[in-house]
C-alpha atoms as a PDB file:
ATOM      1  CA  UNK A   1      -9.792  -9.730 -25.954  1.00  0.00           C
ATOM      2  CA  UNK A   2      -9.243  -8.315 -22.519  1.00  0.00           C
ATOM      3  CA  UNK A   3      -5.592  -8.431 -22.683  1.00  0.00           C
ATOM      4  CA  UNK A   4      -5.891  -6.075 -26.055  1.00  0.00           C
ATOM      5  CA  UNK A   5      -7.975  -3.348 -24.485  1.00  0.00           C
ATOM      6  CA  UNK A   6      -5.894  -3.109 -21.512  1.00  0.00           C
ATOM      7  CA  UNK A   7      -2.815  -2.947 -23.713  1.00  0.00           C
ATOM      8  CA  UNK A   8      -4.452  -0.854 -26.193  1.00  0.00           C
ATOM      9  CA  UNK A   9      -5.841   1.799 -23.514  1.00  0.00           C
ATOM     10  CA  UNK A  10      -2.393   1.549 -21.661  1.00  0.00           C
ATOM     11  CA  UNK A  11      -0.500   2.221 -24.967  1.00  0.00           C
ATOM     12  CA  UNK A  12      -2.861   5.029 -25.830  1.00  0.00           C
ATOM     13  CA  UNK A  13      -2.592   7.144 -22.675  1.00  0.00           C
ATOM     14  CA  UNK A  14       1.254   6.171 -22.081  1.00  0.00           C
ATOM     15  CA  UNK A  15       1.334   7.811 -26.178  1.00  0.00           C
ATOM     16  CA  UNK A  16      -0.681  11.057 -24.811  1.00  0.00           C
ATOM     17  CA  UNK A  17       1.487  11.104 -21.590  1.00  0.00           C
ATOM     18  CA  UNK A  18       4.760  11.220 -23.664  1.00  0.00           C
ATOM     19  CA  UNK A  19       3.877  13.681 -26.043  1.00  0.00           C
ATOM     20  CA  UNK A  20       2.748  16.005 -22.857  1.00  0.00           C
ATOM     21  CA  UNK A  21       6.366  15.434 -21.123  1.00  0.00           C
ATOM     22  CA  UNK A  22       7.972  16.344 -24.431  1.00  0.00           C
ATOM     23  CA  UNK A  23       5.972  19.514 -24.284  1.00  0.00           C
ATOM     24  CA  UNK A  24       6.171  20.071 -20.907  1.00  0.00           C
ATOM     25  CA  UNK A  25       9.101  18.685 -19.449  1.00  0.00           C
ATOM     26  CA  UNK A  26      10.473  15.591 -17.348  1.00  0.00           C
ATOM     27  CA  UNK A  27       9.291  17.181 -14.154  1.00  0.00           C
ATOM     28  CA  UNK A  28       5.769  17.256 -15.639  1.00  0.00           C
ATOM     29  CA  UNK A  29       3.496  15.737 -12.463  1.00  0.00           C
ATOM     30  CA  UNK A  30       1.338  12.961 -13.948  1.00  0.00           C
ATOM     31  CA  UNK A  31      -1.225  11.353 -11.664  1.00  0.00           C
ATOM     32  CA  UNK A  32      -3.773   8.527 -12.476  1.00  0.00           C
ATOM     33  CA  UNK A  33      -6.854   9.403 -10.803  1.00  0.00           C
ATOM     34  CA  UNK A  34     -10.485   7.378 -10.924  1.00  0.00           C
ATOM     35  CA  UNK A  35     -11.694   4.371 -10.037  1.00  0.00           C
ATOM     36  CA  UNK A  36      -9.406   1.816 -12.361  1.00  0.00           C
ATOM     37  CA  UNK A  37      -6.437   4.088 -11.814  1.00  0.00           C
ATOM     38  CA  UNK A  38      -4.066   1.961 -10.209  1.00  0.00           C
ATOM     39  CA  UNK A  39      -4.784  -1.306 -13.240  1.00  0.00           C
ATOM     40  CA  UNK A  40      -3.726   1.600 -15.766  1.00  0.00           C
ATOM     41  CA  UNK A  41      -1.173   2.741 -13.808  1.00  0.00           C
ATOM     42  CA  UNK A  42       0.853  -0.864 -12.974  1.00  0.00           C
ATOM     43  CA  UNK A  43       1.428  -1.484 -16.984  1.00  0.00           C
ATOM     44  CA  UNK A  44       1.709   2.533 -17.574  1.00  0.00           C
ATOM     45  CA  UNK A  45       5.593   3.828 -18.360  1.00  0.00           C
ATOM     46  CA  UNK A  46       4.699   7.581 -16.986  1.00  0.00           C
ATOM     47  CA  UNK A  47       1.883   6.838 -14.469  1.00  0.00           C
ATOM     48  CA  UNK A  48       3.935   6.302 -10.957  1.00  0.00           C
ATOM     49  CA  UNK A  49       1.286   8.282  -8.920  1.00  0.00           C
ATOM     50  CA  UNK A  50      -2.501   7.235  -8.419  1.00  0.00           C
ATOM     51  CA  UNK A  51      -5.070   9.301  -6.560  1.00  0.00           C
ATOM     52  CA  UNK A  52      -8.622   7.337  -6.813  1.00  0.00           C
ATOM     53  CA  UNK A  53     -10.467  10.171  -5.573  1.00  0.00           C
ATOM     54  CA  UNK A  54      -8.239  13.617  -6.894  1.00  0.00           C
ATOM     55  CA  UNK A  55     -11.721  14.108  -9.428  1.00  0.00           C
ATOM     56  CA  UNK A  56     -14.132  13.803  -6.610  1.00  0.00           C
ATOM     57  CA  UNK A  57     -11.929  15.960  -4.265  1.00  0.00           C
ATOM     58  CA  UNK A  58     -11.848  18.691  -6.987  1.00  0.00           C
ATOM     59  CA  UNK A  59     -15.492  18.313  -7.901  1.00  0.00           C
ATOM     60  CA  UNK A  60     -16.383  18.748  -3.904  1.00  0.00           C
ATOM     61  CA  UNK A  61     -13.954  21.993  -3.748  1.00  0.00           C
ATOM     62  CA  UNK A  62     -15.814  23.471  -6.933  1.00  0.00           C
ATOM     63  CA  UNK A  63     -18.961  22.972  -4.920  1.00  0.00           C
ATOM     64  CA  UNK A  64     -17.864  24.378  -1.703  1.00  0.00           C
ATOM     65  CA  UNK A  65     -16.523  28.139  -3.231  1.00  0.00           C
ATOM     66  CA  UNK A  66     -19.965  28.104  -4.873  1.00  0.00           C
ATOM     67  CA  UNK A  67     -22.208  27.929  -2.136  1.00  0.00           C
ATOM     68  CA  UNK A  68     -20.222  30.745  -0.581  1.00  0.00           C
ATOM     69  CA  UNK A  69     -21.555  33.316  -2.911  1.00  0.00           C
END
């Protein structure tokens, strides 16, 4: 059981990630970002980078320009 859903959501994202770098190009930047990131990443064909906290980073920047105005 846990071997399919890792396989399963590894071969689902790696099918998403290589229909975007058709679209977009081989120099397309992929990074795997939250928590379980870097599991998805070691069986993923595309994933090579992994940024645990790129979300929260983002999220934190949103909330900075915001309590400027």
């Amino acid at each position: 059981m846990r071997s399919g859903l890792y396989y399963g959501a590894v071969g689902m994202i790696d099918g998403i990630l290589e229909r975007m770098v058709d679209k977009m190009g081989p120099d397309t930047a992929l990074v795997a970002t939250g928590g379980q990131a870097s599991i998805i990443a070691s069986g993923s064909r595309f994933l090579k980078t992994v940024d645990e906290h790129l979300t929260l980073e983002g999220l934190a920047m949103i909330w900075e320009r915001n309590q400027r105005s």
